[in-house]
N, C-alpha and C. Protein backbone atom coordinates (compact mmCIF):
# COMPACT_ATOMS: atom_id res chain seq x y z
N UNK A 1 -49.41 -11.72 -15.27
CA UNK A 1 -49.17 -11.26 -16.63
C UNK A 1 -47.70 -11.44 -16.96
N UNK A 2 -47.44 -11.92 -18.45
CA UNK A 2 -45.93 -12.11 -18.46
C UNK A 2 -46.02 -11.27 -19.95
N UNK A 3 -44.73 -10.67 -20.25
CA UNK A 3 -44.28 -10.05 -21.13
C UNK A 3 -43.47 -10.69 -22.41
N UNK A 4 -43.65 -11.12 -23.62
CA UNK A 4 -42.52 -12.06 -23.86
C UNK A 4 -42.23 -10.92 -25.42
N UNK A 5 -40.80 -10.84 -25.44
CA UNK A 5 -40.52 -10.02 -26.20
C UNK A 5 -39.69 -11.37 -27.53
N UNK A 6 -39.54 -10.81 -28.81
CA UNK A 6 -39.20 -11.44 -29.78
C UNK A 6 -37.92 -10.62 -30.94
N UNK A 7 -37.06 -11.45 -30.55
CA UNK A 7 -36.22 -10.90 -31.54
C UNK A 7 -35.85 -11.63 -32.80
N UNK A 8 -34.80 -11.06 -33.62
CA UNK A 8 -34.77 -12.41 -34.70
C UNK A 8 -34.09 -11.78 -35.58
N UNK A 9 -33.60 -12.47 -36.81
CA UNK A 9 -33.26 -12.15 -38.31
C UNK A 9 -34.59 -11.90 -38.74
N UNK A 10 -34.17 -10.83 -40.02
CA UNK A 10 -35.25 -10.47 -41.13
C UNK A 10 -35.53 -11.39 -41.56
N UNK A 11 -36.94 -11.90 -41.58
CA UNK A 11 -37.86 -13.45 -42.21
C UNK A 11 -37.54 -14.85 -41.41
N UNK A 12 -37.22 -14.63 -40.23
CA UNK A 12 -37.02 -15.77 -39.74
C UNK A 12 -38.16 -16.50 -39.11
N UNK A 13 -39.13 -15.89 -38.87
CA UNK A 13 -40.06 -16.41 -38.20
C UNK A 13 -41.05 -15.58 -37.08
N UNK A 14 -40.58 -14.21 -36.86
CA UNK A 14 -41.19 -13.89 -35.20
C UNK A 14 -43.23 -13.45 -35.75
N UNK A 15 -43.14 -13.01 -37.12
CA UNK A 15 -44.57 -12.85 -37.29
C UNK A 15 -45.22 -14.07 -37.14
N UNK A 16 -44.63 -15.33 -37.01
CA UNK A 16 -45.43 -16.71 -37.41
C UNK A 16 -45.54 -16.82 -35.57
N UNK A 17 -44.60 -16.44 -35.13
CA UNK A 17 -44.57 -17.22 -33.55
C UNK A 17 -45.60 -16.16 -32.81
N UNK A 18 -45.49 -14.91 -33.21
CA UNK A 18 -46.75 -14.30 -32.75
C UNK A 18 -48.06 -14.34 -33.01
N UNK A 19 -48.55 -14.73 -34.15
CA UNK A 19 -49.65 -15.13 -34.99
C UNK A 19 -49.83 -16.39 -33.74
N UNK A 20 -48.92 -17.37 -33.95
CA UNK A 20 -49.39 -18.78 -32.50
C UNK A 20 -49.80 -18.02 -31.51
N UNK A 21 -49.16 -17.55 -31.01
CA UNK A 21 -49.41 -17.30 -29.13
C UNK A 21 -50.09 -16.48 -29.39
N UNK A 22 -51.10 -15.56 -30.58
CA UNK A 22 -52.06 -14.86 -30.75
C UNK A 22 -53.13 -15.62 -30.71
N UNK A 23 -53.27 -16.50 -31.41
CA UNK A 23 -53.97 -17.66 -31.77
C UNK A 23 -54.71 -18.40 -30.70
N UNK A 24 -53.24 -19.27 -30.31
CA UNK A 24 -53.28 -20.74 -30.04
C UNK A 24 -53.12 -20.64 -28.19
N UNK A 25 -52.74 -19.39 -27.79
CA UNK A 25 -51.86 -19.11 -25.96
C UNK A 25 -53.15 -17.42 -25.58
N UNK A 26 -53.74 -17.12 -26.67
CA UNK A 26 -54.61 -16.20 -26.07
C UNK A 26 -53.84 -15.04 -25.81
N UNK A 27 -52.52 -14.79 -26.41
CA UNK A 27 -51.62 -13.48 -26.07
C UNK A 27 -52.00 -12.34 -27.24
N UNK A 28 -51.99 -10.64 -26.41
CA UNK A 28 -52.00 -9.70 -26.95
C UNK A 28 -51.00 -9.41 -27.54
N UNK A 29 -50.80 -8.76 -28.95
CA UNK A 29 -50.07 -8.53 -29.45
C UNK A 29 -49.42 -6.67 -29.75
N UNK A 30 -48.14 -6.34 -29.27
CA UNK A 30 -47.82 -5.42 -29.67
C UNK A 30 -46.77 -5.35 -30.92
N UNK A 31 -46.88 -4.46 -31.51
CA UNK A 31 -45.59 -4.37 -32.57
C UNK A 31 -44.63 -3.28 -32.46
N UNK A 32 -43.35 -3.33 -32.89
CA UNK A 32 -43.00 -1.83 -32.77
C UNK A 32 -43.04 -1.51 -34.09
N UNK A 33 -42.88 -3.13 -35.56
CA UNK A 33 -43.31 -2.44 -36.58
C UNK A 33 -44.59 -1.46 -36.69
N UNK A 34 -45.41 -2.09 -36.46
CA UNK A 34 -46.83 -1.41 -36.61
C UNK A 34 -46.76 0.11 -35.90
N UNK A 35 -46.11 -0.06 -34.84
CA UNK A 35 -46.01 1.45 -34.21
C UNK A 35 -45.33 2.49 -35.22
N UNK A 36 -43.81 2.11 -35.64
CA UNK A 36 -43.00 3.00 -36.43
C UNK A 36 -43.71 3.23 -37.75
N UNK A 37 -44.58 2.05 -38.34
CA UNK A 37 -45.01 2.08 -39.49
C UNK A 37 -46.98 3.64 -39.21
N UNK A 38 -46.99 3.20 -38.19
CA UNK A 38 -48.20 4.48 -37.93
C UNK A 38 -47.62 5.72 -37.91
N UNK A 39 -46.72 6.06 -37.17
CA UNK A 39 -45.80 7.51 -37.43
C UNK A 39 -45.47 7.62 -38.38
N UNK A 40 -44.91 6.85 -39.29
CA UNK A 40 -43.96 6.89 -40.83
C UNK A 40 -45.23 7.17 -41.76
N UNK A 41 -46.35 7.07 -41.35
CA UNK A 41 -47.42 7.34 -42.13
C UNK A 41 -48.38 8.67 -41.73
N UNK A 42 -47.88 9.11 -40.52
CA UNK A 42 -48.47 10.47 -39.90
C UNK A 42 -47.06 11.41 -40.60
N UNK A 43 -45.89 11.27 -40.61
CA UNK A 43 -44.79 11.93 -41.10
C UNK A 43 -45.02 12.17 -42.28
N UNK A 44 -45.46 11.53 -43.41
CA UNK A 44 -45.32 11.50 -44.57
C UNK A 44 -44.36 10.95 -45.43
N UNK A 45 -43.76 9.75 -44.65
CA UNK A 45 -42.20 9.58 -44.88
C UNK A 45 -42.84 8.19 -46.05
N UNK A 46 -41.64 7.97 -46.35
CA UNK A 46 -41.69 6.77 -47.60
C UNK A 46 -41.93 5.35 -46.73
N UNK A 47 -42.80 4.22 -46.80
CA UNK A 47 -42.80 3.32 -46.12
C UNK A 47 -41.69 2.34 -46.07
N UNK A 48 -40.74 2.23 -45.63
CA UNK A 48 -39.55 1.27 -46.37
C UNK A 48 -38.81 1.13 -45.10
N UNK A 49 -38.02 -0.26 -45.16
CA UNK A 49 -36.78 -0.13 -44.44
C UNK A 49 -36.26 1.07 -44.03
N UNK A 50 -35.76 2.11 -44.84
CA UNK A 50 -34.60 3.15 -44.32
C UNK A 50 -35.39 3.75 -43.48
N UNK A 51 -37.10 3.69 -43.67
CA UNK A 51 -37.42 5.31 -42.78
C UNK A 51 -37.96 4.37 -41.52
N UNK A 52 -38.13 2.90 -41.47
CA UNK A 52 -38.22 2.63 -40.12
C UNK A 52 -36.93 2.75 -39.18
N UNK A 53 -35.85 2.70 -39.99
CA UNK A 53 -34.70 2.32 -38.89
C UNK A 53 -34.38 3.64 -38.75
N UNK A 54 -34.10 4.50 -39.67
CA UNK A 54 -34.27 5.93 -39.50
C UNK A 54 -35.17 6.33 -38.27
N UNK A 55 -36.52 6.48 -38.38
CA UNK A 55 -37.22 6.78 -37.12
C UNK A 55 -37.10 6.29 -35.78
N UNK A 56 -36.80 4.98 -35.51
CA UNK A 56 -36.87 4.38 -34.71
C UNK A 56 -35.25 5.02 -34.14
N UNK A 57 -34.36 5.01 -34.87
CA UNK A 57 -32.52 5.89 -33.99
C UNK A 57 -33.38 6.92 -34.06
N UNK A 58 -34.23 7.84 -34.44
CA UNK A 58 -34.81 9.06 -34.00
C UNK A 58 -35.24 8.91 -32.75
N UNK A 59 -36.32 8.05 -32.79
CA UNK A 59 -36.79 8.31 -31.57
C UNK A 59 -35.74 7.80 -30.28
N UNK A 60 -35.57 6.77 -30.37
CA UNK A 60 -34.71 6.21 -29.06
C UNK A 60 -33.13 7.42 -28.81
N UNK A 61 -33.06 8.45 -29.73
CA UNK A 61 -31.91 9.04 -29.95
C UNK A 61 -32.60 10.10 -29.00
N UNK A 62 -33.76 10.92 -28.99
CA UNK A 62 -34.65 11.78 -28.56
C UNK A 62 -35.45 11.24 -27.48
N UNK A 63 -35.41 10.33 -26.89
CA UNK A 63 -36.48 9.92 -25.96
C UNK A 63 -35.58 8.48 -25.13
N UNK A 64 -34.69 7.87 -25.46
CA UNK A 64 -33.98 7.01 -24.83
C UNK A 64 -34.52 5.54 -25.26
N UNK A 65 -33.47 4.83 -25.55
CA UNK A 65 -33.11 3.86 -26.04
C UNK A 65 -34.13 2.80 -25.91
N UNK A 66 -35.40 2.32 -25.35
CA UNK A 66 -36.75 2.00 -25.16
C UNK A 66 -37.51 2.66 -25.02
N UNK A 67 -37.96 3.43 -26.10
CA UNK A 67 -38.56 4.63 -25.83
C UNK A 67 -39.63 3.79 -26.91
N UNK A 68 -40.27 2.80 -27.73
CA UNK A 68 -40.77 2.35 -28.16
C UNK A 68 -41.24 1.23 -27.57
N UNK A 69 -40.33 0.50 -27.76
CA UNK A 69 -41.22 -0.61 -26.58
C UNK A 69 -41.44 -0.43 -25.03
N UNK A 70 -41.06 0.89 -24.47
CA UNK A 70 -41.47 1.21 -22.85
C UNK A 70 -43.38 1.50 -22.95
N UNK A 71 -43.10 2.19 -24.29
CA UNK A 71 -44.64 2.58 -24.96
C UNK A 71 -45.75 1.50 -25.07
N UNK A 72 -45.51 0.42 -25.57
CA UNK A 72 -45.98 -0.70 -26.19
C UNK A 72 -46.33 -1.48 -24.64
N UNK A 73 -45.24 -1.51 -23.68
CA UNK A 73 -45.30 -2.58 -22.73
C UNK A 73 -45.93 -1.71 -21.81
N UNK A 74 -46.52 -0.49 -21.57
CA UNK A 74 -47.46 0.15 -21.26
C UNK A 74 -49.01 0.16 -21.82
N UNK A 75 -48.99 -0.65 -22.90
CA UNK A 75 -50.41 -0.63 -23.37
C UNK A 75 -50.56 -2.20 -23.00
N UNK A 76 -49.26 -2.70 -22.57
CA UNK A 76 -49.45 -4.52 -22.34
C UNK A 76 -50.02 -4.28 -20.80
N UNK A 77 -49.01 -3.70 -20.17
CA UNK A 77 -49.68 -3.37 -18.73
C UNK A 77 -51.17 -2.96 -18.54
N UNK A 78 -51.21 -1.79 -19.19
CA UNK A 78 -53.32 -1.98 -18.91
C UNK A 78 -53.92 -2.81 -19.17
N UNK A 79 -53.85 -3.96 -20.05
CA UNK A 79 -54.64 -4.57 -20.40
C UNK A 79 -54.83 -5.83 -19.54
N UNK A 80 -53.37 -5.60 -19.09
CA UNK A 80 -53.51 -7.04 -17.89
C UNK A 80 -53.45 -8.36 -18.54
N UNK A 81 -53.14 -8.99 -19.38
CA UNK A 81 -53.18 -10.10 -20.40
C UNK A 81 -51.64 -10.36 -20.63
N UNK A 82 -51.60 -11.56 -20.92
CA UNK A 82 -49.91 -12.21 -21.37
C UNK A 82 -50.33 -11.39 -22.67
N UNK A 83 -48.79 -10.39 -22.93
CA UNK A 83 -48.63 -10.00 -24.43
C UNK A 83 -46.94 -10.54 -24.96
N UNK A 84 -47.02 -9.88 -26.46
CA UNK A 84 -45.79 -10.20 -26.90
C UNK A 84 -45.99 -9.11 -28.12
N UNK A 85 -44.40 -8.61 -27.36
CA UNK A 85 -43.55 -7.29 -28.04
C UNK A 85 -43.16 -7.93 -29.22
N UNK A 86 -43.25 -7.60 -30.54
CA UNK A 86 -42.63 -8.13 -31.43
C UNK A 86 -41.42 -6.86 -32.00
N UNK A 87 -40.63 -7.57 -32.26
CA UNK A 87 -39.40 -6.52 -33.31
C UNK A 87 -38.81 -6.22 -32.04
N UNK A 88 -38.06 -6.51 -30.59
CA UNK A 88 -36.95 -6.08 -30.63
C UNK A 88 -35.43 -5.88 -31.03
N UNK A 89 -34.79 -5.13 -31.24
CA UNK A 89 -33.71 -4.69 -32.17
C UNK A 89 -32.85 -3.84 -31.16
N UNK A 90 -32.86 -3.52 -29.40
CA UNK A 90 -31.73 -3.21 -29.26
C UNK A 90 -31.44 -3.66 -27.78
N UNK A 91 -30.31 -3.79 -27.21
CA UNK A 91 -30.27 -4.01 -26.22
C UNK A 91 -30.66 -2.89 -24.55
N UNK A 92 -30.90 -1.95 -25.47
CA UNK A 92 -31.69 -1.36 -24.64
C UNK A 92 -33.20 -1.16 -24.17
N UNK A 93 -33.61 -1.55 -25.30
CA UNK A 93 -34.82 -2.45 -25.30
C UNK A 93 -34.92 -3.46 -24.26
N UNK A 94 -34.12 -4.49 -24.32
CA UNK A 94 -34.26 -5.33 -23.36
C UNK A 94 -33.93 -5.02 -21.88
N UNK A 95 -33.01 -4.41 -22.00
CA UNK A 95 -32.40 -4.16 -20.34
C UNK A 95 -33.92 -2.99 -19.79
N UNK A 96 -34.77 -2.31 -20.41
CA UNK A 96 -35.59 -2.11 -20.00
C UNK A 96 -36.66 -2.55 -19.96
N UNK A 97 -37.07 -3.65 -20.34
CA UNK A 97 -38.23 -4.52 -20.39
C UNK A 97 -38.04 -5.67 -19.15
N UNK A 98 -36.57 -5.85 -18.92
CA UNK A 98 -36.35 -6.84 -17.73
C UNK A 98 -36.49 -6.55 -17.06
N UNK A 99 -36.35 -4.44 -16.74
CA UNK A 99 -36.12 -4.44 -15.05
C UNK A 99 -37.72 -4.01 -14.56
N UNK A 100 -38.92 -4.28 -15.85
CA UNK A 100 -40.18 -4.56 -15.55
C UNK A 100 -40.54 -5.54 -14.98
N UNK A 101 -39.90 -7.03 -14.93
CA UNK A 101 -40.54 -8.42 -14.68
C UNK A 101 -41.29 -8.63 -15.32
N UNK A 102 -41.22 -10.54 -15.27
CA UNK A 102 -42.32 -10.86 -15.75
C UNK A 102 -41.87 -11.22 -17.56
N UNK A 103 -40.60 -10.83 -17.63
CA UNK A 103 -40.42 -10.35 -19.27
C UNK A 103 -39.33 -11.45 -19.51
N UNK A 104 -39.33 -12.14 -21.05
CA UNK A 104 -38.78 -13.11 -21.49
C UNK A 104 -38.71 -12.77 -22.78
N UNK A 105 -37.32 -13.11 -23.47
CA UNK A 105 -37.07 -13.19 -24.75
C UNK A 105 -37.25 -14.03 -25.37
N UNK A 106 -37.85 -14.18 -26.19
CA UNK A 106 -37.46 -15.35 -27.70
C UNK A 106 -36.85 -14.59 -28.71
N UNK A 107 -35.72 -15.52 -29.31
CA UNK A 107 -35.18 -15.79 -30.50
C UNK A 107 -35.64 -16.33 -31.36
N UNK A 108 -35.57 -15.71 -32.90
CA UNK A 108 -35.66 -16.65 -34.32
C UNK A 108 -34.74 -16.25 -34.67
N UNK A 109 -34.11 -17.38 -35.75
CA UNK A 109 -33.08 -17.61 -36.68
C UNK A 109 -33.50 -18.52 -38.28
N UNK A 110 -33.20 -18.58 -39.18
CA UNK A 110 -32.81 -19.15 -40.19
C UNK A 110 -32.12 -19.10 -40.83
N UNK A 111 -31.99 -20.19 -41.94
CA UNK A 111 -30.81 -19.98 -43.09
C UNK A 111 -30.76 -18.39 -43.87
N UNK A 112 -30.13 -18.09 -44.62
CA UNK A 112 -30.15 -16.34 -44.64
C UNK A 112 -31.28 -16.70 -46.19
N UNK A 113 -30.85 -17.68 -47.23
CA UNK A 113 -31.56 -17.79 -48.53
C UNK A 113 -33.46 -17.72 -48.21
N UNK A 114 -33.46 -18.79 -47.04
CA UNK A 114 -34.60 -19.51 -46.82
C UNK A 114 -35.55 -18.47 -46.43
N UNK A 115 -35.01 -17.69 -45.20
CA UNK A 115 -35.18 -16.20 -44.76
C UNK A 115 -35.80 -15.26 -46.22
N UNK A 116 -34.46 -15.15 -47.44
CA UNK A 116 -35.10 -13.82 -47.74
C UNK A 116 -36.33 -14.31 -49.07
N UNK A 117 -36.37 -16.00 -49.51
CA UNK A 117 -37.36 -16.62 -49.64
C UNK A 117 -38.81 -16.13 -49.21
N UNK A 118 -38.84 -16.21 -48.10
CA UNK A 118 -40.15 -16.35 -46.61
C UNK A 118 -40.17 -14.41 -47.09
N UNK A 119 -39.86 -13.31 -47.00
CA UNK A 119 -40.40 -12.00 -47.41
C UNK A 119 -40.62 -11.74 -48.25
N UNK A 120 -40.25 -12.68 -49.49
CA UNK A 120 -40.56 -12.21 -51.03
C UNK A 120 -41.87 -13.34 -50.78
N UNK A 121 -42.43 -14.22 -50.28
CA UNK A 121 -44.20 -14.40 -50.03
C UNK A 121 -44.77 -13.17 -49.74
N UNK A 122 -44.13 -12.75 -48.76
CA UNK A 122 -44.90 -12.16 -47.68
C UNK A 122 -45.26 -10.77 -48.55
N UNK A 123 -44.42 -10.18 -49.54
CA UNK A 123 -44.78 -9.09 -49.93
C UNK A 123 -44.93 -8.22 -49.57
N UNK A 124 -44.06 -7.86 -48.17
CA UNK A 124 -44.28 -6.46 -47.42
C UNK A 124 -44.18 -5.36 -48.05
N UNK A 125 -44.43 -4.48 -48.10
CA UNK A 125 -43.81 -2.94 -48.40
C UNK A 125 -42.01 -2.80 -48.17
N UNK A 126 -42.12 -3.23 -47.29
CA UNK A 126 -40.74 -2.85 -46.81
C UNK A 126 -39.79 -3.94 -46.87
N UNK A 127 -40.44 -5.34 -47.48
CA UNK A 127 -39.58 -6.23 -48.38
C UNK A 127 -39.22 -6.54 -49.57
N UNK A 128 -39.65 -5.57 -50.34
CA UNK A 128 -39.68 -5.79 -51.69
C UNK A 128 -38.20 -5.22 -52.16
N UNK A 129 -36.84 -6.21 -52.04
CA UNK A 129 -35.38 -5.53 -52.05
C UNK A 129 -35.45 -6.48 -52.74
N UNK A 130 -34.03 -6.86 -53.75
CA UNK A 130 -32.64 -7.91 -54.32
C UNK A 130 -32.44 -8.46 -52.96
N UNK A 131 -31.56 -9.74 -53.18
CA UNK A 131 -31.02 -10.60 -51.69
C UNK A 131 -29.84 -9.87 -51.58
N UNK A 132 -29.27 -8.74 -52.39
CA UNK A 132 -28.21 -7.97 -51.97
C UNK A 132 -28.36 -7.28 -50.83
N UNK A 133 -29.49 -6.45 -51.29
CA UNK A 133 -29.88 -5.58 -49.81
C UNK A 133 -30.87 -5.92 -48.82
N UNK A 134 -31.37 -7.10 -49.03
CA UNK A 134 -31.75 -7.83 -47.98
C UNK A 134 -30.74 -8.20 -47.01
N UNK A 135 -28.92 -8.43 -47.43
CA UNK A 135 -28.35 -8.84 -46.81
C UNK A 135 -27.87 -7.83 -46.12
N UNK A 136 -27.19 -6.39 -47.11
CA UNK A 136 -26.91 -5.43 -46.55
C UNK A 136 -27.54 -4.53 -45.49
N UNK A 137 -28.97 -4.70 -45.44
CA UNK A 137 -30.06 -4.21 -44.79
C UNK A 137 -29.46 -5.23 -42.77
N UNK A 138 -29.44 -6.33 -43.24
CA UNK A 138 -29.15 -7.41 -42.05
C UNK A 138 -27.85 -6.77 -41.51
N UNK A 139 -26.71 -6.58 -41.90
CA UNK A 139 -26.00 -6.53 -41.93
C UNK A 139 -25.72 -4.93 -41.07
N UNK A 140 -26.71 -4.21 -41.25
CA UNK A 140 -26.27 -2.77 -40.76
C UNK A 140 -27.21 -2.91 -39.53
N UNK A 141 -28.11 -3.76 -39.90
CA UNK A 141 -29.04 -4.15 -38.57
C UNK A 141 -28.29 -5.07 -37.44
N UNK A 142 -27.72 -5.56 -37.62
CA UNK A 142 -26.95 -6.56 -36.48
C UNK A 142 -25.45 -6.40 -35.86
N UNK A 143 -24.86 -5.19 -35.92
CA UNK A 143 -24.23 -4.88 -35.03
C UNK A 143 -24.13 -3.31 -34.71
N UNK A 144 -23.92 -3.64 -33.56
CA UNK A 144 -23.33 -2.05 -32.81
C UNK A 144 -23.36 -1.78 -31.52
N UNK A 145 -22.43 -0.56 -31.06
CA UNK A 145 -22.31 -1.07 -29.60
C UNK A 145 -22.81 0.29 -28.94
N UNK A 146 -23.67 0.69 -29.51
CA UNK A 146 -24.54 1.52 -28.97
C UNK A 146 -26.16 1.00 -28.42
N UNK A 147 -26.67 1.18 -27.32
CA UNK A 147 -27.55 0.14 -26.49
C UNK A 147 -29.08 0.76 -27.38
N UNK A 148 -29.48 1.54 -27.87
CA UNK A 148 -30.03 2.45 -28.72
C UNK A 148 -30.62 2.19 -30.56
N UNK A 149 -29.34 1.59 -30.59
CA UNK A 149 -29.32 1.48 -32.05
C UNK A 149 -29.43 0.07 -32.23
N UNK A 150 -30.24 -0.42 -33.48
CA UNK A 150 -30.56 -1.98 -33.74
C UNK A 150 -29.06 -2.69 -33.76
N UNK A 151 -29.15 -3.99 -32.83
CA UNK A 151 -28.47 -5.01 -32.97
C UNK A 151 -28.71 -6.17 -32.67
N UNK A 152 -29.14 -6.65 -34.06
CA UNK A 152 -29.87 -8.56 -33.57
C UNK A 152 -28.76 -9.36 -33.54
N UNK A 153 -27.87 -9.64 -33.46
CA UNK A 153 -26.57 -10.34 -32.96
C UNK A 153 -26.82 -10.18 -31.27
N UNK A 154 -27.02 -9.06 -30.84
CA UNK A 154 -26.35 -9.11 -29.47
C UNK A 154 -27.96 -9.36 -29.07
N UNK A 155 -28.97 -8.96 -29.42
CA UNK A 155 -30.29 -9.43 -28.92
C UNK A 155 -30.62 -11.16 -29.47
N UNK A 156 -30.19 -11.47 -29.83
CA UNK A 156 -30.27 -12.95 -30.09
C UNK A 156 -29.31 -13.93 -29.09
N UNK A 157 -28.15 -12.97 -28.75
CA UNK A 157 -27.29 -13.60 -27.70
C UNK A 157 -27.92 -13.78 -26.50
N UNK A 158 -28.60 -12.68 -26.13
CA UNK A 158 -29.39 -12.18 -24.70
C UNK A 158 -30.69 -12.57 -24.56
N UNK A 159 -31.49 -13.22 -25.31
CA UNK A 159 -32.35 -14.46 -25.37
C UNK A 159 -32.67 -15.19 -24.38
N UNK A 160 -33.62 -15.16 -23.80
CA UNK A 160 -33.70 -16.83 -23.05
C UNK A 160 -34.23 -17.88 -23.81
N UNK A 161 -34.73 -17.80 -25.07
CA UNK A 161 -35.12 -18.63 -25.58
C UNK A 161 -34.75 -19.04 -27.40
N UNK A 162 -33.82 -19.91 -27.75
CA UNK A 162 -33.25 -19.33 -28.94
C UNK A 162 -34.26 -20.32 -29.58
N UNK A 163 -34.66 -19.78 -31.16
CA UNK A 163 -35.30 -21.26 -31.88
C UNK A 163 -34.86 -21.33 -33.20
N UNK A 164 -34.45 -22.36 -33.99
CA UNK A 164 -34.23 -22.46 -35.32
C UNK A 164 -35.21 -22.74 -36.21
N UNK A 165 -35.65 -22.09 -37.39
CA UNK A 165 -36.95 -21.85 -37.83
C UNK A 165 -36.33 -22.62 -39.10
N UNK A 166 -36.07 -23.55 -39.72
CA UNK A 166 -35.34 -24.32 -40.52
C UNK A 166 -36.35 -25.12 -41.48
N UNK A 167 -37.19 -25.63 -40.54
CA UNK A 167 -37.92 -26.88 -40.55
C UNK A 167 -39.70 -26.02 -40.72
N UNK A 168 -40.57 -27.37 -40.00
CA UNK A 168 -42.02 -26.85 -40.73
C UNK A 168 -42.38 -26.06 -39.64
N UNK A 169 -43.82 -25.45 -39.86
CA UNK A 169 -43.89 -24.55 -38.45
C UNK A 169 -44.78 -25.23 -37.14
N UNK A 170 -44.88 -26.32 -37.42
CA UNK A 170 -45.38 -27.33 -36.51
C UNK A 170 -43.53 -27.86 -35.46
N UNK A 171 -42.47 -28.00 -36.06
CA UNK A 171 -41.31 -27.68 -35.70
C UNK A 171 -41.03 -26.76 -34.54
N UNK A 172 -41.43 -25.75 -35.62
CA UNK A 172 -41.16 -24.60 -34.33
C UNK A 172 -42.26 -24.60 -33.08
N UNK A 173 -43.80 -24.56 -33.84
CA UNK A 173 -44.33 -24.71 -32.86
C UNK A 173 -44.13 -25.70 -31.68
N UNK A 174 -43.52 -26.42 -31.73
CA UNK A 174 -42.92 -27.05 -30.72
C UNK A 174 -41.82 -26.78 -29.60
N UNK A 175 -40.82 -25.82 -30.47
CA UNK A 175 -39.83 -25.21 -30.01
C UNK A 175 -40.77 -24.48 -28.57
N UNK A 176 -41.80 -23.57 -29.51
CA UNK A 176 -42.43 -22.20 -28.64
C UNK A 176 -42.59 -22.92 -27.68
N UNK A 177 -43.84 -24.30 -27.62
CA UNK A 177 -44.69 -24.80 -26.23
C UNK A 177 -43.73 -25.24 -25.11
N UNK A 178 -42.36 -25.51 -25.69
CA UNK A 178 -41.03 -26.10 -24.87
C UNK A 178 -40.87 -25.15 -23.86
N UNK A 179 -40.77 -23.74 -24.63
CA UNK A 179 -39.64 -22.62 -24.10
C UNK A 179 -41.36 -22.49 -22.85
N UNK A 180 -42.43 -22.12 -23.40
CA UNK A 180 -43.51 -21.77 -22.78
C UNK A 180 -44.01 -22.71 -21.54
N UNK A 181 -44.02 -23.84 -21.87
CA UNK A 181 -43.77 -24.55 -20.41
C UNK A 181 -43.04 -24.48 -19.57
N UNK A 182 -41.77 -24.14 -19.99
CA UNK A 182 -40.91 -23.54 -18.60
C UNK A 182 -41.54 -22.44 -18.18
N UNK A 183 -41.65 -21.35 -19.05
CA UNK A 183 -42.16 -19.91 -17.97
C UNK A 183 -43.11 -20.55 -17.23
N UNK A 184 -44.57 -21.12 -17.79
CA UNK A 184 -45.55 -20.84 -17.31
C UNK A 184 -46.00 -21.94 -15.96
């Protein structure tokens, strides 16, 4: 069983690369959106950006810094199946998913326009911003030097697998089977 976790910019790609290896590689899928977004809906909280990143420094603030995806890669473990963590956001996240084995990062990236393009399709709940605070939103998301708190700068650094989502998704899909032939 291998673990492959996904980090990235907002709209860069990691729902498309999981949708593949859901697909196309037979991998289980965990989210930590979907997780924060099930509590944020047992809370009563507003569905949006602020109250995921809000909850999520809650919890990892109250329970330690993978305290979401330790959760998630525990439901990957019973099942016994290659999965993939989607949404990591801190480096503590990762440093505890590695010293599981078995566990590999991917990276997405894109242009920042093209990016906030790709969420105004998508029509999330929690994308429906201006490219102001789409940026500002990125922007509070990608640094800090607390291991706890979201930072896709330093989880994109710490990657074993970086991909540029630029191009078509037959592109990338190529990128993925590259990085995936090495693990496997």
């Amino acid at each position: 069983m291998i673990i492959i976790g996904i980090t990235g910019t907002i709209g860069a790609g990691k729902g498309t690369i999981v949708d593949y290896l859901i697909s196309e590689k037979g991998f289980a899928h965990y989210s930590v959106r979907g997780f924060l977004l099930e509590r944020i809906r047992q809370l009563g909280m507003p569905e949006n950006r602020d109250s995921m990143f809000n909850l999520a420094n809650d919890l990892r603030a109250g329970h330690g810094p993978a305290y979401v995806t330790d959760q998630l890669f525990e439901e990957a473990r019973k099942s016994g199946q290659n999965g993939i963590i989607e949404s990591i956001r801190t480096t503590g996240e990762i440093d505890s998913l590695r010293k599981k084995g078995d566990f590999y990062l991917f990276a997405v990236d894109a242009d920042s326009k093209l990016r906030y393009d790709r969420i105004q399709l998508r029509q999330s709940v929690t994308d429906s911003v201006s490219y102001e605070t789409f940026v500002e939103n990125e922007q509070r998301e990608s640094v800090s030097t607390n291991p706890g708190v979201q930072n896709l700068q330093a989880c994109i650094r710490e990657a074993d697998f970086r991909f540029q989502n630029n191009g078509s998704m037959e592109e990338l899909f190529r990128q993925v089977d590259s990085a995936l032939a090495e693990i496997l």
